[in-house]
N, C-alpha and C. Protein backbone atom coordinates (compact mmCIF):
# COMPACT_ATOMS: atom_id res chain seq x y z
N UNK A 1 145.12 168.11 85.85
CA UNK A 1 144.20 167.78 86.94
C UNK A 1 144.96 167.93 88.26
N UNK A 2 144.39 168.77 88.95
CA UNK A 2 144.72 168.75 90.12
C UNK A 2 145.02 167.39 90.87
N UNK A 3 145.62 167.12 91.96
CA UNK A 3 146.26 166.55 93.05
C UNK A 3 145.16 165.65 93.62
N UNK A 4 144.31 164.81 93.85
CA UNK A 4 143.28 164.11 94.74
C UNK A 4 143.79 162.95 95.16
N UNK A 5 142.73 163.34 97.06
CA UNK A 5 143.45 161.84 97.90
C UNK A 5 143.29 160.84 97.52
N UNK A 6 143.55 159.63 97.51
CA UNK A 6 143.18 158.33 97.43
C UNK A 6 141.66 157.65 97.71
N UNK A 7 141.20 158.27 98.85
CA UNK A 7 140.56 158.05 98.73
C UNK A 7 139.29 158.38 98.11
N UNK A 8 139.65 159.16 97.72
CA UNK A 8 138.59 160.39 96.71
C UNK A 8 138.90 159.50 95.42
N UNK A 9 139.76 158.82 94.93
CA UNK A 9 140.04 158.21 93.58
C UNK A 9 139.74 157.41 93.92
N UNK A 10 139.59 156.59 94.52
CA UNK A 10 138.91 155.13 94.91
C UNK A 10 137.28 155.19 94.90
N UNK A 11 136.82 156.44 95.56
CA UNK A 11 135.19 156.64 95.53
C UNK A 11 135.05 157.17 93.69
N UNK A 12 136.03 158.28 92.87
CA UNK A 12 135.66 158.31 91.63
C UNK A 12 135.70 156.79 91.36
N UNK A 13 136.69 156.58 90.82
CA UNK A 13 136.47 155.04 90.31
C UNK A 13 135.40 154.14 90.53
N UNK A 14 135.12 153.96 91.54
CA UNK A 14 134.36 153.28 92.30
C UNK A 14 132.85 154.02 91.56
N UNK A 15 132.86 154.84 91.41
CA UNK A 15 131.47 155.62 90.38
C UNK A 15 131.31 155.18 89.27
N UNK A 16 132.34 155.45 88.74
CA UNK A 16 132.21 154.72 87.17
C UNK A 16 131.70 153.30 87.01
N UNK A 17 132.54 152.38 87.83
CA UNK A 17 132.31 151.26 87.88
C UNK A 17 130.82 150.74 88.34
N UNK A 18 130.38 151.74 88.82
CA UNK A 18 128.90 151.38 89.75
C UNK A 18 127.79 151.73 88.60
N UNK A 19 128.55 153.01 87.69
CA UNK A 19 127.16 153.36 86.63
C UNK A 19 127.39 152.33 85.37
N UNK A 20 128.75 151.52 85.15
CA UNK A 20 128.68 150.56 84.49
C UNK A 20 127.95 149.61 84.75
N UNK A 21 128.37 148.94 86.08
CA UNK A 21 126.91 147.46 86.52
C UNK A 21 125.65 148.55 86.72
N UNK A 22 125.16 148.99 87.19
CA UNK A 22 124.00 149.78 86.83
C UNK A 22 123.18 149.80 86.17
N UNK A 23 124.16 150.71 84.94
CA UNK A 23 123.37 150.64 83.27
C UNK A 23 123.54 149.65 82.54
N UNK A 24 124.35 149.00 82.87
CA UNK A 24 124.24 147.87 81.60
C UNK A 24 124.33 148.15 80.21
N UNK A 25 124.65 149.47 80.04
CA UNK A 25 124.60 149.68 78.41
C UNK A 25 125.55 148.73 77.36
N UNK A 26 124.93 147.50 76.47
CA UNK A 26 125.90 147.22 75.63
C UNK A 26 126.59 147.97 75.01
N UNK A 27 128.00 147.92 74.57
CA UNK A 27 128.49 148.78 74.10
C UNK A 27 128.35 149.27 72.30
N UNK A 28 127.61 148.58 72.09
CA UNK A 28 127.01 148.95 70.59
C UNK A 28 125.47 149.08 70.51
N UNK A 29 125.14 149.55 71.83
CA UNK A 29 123.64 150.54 71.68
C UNK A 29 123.27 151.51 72.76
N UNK A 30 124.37 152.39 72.56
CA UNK A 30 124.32 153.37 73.13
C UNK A 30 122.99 154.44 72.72
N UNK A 31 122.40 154.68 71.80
CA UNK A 31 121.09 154.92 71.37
C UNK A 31 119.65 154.32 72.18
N UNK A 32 119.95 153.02 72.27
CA UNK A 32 118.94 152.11 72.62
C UNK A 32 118.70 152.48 74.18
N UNK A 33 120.30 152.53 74.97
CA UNK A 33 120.18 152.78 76.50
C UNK A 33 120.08 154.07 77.10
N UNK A 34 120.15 154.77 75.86
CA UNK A 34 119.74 156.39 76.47
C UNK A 34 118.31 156.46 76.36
N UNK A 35 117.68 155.36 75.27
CA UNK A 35 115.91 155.60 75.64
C UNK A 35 115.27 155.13 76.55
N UNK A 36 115.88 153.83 77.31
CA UNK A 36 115.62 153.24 78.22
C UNK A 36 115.80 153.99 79.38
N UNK A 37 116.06 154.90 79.44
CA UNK A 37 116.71 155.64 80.63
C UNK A 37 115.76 156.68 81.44
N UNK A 38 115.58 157.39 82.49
CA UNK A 38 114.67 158.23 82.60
C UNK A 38 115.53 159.50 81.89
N UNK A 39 115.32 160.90 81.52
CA UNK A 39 115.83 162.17 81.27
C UNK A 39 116.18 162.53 82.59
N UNK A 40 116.92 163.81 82.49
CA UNK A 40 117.87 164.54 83.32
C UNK A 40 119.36 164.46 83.34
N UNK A 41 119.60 165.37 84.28
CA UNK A 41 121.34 165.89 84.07
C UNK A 41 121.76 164.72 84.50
N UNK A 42 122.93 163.94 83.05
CA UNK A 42 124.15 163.31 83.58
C UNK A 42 123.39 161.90 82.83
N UNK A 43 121.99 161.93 81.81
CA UNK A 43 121.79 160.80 81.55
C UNK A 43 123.32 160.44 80.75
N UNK A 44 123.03 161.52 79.68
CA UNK A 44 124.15 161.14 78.49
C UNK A 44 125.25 160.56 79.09
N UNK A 45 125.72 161.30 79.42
CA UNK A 45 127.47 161.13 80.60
C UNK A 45 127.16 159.88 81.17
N UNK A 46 126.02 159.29 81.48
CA UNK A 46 126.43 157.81 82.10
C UNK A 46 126.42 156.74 80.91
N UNK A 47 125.52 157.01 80.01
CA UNK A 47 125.30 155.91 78.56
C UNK A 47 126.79 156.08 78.14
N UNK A 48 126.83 157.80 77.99
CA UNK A 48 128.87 157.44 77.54
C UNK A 48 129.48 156.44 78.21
N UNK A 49 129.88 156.86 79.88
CA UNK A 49 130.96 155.68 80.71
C UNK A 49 130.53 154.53 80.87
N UNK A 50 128.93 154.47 81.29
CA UNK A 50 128.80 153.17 81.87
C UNK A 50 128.25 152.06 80.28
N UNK A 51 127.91 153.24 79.71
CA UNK A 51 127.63 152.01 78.24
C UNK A 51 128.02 151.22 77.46
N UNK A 52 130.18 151.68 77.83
CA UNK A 52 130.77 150.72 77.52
C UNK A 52 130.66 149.05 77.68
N UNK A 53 130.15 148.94 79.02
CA UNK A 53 129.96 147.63 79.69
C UNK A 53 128.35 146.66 79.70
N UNK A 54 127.73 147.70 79.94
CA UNK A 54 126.36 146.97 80.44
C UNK A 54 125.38 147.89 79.70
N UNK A 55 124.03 146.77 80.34
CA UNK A 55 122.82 147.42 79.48
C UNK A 55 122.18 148.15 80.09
N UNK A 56 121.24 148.88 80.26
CA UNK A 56 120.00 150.23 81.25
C UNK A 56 119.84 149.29 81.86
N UNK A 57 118.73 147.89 81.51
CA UNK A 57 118.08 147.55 82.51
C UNK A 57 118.92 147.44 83.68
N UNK A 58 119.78 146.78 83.55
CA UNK A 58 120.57 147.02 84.46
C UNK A 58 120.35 147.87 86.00
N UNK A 59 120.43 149.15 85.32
CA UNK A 59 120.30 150.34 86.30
C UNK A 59 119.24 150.32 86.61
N UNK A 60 118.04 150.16 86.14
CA UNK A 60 116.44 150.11 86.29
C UNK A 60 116.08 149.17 87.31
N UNK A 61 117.10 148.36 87.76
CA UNK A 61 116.69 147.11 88.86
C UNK A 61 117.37 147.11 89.86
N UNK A 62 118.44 148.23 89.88
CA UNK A 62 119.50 148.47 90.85
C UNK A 62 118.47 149.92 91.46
N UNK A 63 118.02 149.62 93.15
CA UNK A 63 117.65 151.24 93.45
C UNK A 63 118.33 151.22 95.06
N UNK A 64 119.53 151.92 94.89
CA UNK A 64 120.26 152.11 96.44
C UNK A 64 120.22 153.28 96.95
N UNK A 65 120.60 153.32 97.80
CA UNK A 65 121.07 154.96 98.42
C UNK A 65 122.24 155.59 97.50
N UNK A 66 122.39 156.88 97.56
CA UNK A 66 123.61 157.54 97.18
C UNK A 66 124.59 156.86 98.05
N UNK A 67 124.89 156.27 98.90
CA UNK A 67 126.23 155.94 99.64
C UNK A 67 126.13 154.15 99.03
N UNK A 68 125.29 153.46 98.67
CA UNK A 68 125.35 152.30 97.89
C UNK A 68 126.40 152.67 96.56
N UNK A 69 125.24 153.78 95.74
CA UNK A 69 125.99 153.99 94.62
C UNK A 69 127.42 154.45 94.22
N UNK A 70 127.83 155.22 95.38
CA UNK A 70 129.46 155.38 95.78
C UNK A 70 129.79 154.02 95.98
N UNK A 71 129.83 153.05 96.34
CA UNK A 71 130.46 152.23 96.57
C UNK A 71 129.85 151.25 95.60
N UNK A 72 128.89 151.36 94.47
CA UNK A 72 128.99 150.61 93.61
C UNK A 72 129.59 151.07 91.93
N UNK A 73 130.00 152.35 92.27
CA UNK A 73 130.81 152.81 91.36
C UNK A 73 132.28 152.71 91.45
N UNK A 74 132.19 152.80 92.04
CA UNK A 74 134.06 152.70 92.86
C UNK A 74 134.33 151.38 92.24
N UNK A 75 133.25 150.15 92.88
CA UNK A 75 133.87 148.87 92.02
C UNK A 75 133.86 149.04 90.78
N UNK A 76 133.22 149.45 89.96
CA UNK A 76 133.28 149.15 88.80
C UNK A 76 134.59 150.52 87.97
N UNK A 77 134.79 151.12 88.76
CA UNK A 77 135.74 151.84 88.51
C UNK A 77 137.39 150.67 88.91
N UNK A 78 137.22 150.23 89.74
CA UNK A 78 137.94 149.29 90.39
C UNK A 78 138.48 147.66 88.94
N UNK A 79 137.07 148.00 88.38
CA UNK A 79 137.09 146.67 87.05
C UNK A 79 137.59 147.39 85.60
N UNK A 80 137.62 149.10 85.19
CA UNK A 80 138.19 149.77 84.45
C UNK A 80 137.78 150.75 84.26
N UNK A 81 136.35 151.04 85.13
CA UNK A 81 135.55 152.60 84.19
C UNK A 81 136.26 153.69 84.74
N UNK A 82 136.44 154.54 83.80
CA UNK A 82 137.28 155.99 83.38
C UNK A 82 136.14 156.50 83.31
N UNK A 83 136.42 157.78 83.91
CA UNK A 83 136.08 159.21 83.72
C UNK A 83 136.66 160.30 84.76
N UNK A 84 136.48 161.33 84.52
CA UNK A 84 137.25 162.65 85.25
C UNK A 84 136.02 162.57 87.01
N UNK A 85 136.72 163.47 87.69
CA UNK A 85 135.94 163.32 89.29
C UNK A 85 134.62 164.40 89.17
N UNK A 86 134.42 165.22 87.75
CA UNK A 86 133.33 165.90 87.88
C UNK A 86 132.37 165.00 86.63
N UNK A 87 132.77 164.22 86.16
CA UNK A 87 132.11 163.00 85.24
C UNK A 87 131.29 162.37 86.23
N UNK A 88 131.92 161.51 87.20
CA UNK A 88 131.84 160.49 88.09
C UNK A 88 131.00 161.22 89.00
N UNK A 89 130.71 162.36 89.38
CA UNK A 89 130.04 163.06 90.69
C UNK A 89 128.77 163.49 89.50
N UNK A 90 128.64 163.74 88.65
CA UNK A 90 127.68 164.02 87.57
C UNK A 90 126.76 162.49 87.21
N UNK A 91 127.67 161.47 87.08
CA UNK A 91 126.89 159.75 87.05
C UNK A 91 126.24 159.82 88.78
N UNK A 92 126.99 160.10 89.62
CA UNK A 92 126.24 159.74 90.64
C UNK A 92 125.38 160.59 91.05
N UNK A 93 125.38 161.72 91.17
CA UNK A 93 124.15 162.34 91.14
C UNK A 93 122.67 161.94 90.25
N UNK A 94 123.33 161.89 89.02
CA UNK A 94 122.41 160.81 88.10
C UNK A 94 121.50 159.55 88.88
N UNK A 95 122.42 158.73 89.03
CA UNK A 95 121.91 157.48 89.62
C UNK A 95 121.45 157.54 90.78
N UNK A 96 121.60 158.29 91.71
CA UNK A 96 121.30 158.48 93.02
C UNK A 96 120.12 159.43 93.11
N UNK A 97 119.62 159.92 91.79
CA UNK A 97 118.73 161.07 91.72
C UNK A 97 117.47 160.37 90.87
N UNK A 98 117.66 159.12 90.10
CA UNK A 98 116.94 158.33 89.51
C UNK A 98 116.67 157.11 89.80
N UNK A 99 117.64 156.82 90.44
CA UNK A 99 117.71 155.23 91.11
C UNK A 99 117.45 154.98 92.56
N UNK A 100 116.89 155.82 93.02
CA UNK A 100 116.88 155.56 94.98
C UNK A 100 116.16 154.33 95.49
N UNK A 101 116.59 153.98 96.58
CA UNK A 101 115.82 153.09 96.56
C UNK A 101 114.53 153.43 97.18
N UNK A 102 113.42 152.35 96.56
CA UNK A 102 112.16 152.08 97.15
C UNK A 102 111.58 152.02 98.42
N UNK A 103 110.78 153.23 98.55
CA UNK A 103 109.63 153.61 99.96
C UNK A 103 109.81 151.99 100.50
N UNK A 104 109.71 151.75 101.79
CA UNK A 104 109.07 151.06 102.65
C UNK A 104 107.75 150.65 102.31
N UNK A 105 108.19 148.99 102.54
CA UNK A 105 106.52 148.73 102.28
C UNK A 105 105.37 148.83 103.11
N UNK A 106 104.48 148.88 102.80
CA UNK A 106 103.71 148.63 103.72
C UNK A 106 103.25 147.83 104.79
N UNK A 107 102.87 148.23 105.76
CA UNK A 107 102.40 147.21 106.88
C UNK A 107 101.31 146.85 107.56
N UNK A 108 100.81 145.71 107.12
CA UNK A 108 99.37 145.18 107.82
C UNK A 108 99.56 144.86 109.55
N UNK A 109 98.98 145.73 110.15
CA UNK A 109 98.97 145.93 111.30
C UNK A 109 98.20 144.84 111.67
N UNK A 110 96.92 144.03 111.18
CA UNK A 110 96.00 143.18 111.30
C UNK A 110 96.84 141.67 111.19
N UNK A 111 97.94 141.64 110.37
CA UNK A 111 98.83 140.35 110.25
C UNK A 111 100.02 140.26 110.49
N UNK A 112 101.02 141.61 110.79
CA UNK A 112 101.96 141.96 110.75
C UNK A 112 102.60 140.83 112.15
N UNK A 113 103.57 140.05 112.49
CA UNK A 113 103.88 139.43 113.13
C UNK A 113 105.04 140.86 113.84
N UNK A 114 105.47 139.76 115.49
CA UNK A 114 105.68 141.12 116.10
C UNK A 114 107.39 141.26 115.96
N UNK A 115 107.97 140.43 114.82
CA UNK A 115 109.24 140.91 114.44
C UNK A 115 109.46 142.01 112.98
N UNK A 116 108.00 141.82 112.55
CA UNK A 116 107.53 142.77 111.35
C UNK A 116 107.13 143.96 112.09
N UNK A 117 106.49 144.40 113.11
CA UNK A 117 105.82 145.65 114.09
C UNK A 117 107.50 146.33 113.98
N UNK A 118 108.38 145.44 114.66
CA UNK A 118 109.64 145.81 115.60
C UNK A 118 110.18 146.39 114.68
N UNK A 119 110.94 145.64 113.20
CA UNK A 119 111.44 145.84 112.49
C UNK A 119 111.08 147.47 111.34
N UNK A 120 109.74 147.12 110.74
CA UNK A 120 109.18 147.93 109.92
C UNK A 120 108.35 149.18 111.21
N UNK A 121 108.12 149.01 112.07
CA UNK A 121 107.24 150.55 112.65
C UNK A 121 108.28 150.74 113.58
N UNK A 122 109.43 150.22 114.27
CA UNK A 122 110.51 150.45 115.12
C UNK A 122 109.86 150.47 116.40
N UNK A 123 109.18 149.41 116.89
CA UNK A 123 108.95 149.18 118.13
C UNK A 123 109.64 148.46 118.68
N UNK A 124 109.46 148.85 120.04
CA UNK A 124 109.87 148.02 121.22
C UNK A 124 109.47 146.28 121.11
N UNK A 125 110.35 145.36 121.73
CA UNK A 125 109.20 143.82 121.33
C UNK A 125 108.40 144.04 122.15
N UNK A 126 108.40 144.52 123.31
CA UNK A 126 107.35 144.67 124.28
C UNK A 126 106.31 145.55 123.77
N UNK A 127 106.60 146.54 123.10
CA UNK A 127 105.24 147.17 122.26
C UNK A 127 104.57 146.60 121.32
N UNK A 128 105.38 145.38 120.26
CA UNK A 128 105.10 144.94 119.16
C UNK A 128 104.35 143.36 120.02
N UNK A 129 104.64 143.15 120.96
CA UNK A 129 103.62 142.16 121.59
C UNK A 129 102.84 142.93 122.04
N UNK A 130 102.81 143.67 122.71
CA UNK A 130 101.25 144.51 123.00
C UNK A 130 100.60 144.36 122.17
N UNK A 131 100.70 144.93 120.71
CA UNK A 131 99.96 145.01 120.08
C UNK A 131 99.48 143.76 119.42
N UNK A 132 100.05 142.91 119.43
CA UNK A 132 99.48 141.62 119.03
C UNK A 132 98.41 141.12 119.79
N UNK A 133 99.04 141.22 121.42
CA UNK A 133 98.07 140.69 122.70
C UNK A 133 96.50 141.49 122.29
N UNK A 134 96.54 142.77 122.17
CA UNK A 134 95.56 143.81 121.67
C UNK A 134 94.69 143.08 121.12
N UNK A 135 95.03 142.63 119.68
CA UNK A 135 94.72 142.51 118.39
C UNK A 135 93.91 141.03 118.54
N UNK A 136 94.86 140.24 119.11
CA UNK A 136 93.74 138.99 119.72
C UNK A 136 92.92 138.80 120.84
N UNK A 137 93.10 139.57 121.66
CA UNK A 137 91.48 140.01 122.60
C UNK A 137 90.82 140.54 121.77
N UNK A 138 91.22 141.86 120.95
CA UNK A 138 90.16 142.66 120.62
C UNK A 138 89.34 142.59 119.45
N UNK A 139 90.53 141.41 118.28
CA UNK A 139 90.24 141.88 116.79
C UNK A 139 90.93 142.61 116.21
N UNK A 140 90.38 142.86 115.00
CA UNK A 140 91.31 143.13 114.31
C UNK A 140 91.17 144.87 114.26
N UNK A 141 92.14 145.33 114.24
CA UNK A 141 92.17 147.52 114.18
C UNK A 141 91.41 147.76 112.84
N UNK A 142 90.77 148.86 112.97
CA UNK A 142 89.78 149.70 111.76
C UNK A 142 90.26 150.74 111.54
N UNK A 143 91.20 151.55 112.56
CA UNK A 143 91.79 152.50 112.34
C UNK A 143 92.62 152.98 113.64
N UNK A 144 93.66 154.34 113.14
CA UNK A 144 94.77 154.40 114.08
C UNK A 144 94.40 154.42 115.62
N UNK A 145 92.95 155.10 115.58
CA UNK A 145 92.18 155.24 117.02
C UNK A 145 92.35 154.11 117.76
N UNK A 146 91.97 152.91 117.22
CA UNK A 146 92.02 151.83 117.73
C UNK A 146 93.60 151.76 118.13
N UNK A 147 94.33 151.61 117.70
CA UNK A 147 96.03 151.56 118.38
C UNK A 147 96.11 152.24 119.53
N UNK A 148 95.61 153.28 119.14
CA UNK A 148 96.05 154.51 120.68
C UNK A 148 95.12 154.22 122.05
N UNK A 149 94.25 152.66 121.63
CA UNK A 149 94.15 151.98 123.17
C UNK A 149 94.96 150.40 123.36
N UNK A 150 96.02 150.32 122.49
CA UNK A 150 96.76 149.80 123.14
C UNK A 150 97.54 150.00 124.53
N UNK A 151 97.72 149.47 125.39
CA UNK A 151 98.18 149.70 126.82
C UNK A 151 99.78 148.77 126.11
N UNK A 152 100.66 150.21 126.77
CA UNK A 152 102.29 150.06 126.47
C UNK A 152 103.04 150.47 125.36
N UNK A 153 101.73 150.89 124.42
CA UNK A 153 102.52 151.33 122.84
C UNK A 153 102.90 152.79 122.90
N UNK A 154 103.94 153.09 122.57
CA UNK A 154 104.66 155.07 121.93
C UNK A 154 103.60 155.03 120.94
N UNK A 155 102.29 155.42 121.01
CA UNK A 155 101.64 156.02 119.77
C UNK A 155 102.27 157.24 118.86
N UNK A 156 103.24 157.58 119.29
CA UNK A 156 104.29 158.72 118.54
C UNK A 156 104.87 157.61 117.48
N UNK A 157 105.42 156.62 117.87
CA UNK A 157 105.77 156.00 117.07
C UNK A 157 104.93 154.91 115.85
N UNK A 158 103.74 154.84 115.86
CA UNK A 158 102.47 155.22 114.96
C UNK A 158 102.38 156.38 114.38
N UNK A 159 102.03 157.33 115.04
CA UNK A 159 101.94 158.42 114.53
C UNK A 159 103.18 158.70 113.00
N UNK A 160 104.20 158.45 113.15
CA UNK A 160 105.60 158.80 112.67
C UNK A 160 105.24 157.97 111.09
N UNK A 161 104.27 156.54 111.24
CA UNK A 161 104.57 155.60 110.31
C UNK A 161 103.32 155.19 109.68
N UNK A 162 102.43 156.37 110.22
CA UNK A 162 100.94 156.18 110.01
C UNK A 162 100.71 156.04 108.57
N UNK A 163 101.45 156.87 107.05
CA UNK A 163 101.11 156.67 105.96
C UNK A 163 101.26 155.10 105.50
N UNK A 164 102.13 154.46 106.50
CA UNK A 164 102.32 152.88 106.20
C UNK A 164 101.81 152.15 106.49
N UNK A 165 100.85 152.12 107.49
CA UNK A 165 100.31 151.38 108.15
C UNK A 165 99.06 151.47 107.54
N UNK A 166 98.62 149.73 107.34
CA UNK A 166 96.90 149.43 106.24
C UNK A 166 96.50 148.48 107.26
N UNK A 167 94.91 148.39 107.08
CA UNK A 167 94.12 147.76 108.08
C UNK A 167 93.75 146.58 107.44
């Protein structure tokens, strides 16, 4: 094996260890956690490394970003999981390709308080009180039309978040 920086062995490691807490595969049902699993490249290869330790569900309740899963492999590489740096880039692609995390929820524009507007549609507070001020003169919105007479709101920034936004 070629020569790799440190910190490149710290992020492998750090892979292994992440598809171990992950998967959860007990280590005497390796069968069981490859059915639990979704298909695609790199299932097997993770039931191998990470099945030593833990079980699927595991992985099924874990949904991060690819830069989570680097750094939740690394630990568990960090606690003992082995494998080579095209193993470990094969688990994370895996997990990061099956495990992402979860869409944004949705947002009731009709109840949404204006640290929920700010936070979840990325308004201004001064926009996310507009729209409140709006909402209690006017009632409650029926649709996006209604927003775009708010006075002070980036309707671009509606626009951007419109599949999220419920009445």
């Amino acid at each position: 094996m070629t020569q790799i920086p440190n910190s490149f062995k710290q992020i492998r490691w750090g892979l292994i260890a992440a598809c171990c807490l992950a998967l959860g595969v007990a280590a005497g049902a390796p069968a069981r956690a490859a059915s639990a699993l979704p298909d695609g490249p790199g299932k097997q290869l993770t039931v191998q490394i990470c099945g030593k330790c833990h079980s699927p569900e595991q992985a099924a309740s874990l949904h991060q970003t690819r830069r989570a899963w680097e750094a939740t492999i690394s630990k568990m590489v960090g606690m003992g999981a082995q494998g080579t740096d095209d193993q470990l880039n094969e688990i994370l692609d895996y997990l990061a390709n099956n495990f992402p995390p979860p869409p944004p929820a949705p947002v009731n524009i009709n109840t949404a308080t204006p640290v929920e507007l700010e936070s979840s549609l990325v308004l201004l507070r001064t926009e996310a009180e507009a729209v409140i001020q709006y909402r209690e003169k006017h009632g409650n919105f029926k649709s996006l039309d209604d927003l775009r007479k708010v006075p002070g709101l980036d309707f671009q920034k509606i626009e951007k978040e419109k599949s999220r936004i419920v009445f």
